[in-house]
C-alpha atoms as a PDB file:
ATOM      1  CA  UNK A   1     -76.900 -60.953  -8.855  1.00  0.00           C
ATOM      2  CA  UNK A   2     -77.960 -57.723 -10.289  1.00  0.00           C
ATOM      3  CA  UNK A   3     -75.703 -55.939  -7.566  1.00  0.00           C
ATOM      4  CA  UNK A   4     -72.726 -57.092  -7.951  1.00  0.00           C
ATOM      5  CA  UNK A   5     -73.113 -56.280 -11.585  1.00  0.00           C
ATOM      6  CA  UNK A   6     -73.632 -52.466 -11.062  1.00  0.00           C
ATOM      7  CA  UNK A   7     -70.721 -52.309  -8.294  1.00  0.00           C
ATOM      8  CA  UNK A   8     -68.699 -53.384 -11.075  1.00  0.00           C
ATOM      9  CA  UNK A   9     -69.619 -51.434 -13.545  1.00  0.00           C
ATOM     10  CA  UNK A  10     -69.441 -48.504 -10.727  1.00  0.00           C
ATOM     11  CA  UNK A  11     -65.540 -49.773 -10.062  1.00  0.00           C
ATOM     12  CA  UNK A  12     -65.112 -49.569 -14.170  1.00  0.00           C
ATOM     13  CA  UNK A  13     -66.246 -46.084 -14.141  1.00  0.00           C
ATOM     14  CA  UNK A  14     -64.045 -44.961 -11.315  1.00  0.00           C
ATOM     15  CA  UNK A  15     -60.906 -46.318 -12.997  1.00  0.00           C
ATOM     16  CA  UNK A  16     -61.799 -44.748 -16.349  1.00  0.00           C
ATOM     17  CA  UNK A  17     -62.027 -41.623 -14.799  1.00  0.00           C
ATOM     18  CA  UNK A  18     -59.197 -41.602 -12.581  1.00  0.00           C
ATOM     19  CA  UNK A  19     -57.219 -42.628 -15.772  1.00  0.00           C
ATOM     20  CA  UNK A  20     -59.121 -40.282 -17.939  1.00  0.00           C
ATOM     21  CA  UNK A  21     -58.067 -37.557 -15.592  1.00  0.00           C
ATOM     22  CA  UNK A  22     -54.275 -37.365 -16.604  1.00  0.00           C
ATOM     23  CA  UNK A  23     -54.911 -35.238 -19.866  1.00  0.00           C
ATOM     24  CA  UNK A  24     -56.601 -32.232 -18.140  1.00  0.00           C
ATOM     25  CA  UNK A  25     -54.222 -32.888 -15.487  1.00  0.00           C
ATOM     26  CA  UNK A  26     -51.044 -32.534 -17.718  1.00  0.00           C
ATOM     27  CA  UNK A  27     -52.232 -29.750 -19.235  1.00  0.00           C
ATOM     28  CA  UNK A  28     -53.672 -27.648 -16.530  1.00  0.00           C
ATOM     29  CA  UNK A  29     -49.549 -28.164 -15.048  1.00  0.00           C
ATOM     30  CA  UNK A  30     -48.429 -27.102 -18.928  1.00  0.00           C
ATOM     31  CA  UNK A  31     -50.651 -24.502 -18.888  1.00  0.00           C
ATOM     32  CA  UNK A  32     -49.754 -23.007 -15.292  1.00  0.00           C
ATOM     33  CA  UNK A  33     -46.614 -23.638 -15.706  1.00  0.00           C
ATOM     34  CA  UNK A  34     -46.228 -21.576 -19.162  1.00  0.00           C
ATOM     35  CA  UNK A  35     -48.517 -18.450 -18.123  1.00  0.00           C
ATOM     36  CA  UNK A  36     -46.065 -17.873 -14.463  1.00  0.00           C
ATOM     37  CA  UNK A  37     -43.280 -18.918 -16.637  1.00  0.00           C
ATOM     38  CA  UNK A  38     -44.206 -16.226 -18.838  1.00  0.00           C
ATOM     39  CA  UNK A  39     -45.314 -13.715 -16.405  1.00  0.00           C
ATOM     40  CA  UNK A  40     -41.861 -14.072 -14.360  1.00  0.00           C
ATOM     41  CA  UNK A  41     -39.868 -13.678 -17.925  1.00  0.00           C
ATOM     42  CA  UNK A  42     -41.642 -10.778 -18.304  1.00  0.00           C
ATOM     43  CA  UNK A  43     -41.367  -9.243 -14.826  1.00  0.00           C
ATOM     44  CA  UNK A  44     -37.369 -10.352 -14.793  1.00  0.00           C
ATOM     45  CA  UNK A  45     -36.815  -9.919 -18.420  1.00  0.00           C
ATOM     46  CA  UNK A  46     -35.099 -13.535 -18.752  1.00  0.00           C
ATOM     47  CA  UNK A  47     -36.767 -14.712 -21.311  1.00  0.00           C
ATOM     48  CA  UNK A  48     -37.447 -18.334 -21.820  1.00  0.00           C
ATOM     49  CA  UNK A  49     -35.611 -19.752 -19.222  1.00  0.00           C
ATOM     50  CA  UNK A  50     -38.384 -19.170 -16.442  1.00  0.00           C
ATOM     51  CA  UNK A  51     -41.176 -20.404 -19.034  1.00  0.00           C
ATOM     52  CA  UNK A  52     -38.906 -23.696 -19.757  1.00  0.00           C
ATOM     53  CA  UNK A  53     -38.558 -24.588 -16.389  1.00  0.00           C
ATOM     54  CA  UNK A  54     -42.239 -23.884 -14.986  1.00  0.00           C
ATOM     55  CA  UNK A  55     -43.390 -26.399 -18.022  1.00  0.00           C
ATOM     56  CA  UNK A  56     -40.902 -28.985 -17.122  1.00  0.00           C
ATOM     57  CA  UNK A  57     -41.623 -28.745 -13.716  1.00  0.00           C
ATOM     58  CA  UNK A  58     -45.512 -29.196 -14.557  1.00  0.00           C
ATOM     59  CA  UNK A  59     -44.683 -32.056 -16.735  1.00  0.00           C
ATOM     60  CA  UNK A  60     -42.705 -33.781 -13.973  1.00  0.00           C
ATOM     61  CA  UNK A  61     -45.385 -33.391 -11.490  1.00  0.00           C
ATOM     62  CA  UNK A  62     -48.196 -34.145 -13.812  1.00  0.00           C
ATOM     63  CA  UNK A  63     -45.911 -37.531 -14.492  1.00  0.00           C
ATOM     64  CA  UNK A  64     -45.720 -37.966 -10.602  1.00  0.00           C
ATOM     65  CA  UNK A  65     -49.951 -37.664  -9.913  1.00  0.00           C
ATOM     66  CA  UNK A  66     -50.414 -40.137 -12.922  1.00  0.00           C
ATOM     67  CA  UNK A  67     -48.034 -42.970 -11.223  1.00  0.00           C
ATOM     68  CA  UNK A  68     -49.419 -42.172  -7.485  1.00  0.00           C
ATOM     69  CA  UNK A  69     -52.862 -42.769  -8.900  1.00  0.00           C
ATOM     70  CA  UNK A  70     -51.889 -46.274 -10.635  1.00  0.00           C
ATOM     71  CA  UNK A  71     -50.363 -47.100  -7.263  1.00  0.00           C
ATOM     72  CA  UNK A  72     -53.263 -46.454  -6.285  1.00  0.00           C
ATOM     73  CA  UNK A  73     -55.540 -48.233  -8.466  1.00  0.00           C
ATOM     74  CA  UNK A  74     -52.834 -51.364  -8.113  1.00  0.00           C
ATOM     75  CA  UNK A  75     -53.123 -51.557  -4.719  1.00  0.00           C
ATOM     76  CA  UNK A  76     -56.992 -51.381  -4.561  1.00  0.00           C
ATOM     77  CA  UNK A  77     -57.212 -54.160  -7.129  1.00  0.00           C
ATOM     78  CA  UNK A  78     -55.058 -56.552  -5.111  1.00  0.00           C
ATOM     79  CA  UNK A  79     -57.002 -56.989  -2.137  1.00  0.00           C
END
């Protein structure tokens, strides 16, 4: 009894984390995307328009790695 117990509470932990994740996903894709955003604005002297797209772009994908991993999690708690 005691086992199946702890695989559950292991299974609880995993999904916490995987959730838990997103924030220091989304903003390690803010953050990359602002500093080459920046960098390239600098470099090409277009200022903000590189920067605005590189954060969209990390917001997008950040949005896209959340939803695979609840797919994810979804499909592992149906079978």
């Amino acid at each position: 009894m005691p086992l199946i117990r702890k695989d559950k509470d292991n299974e609880t932990y995993r999904i916490i984390g995987l959730v838990g994740s997103f924030g220091f996903t989304t903003a390690g894709a803010i953050a990359g995307g602002y500093f080459l955003g920046s960098y390239l604005d600098k470099k090409l002297n277009t200022y903000p328009w590189f920067m605005l797209v590189f954060i969209m772009l990390g917001i997008i994908g950040s949005f896209i790695e959340f939803f695979k991993v609840i797919k994810k999690l979804l499909g592992e708690n149906k079978k």
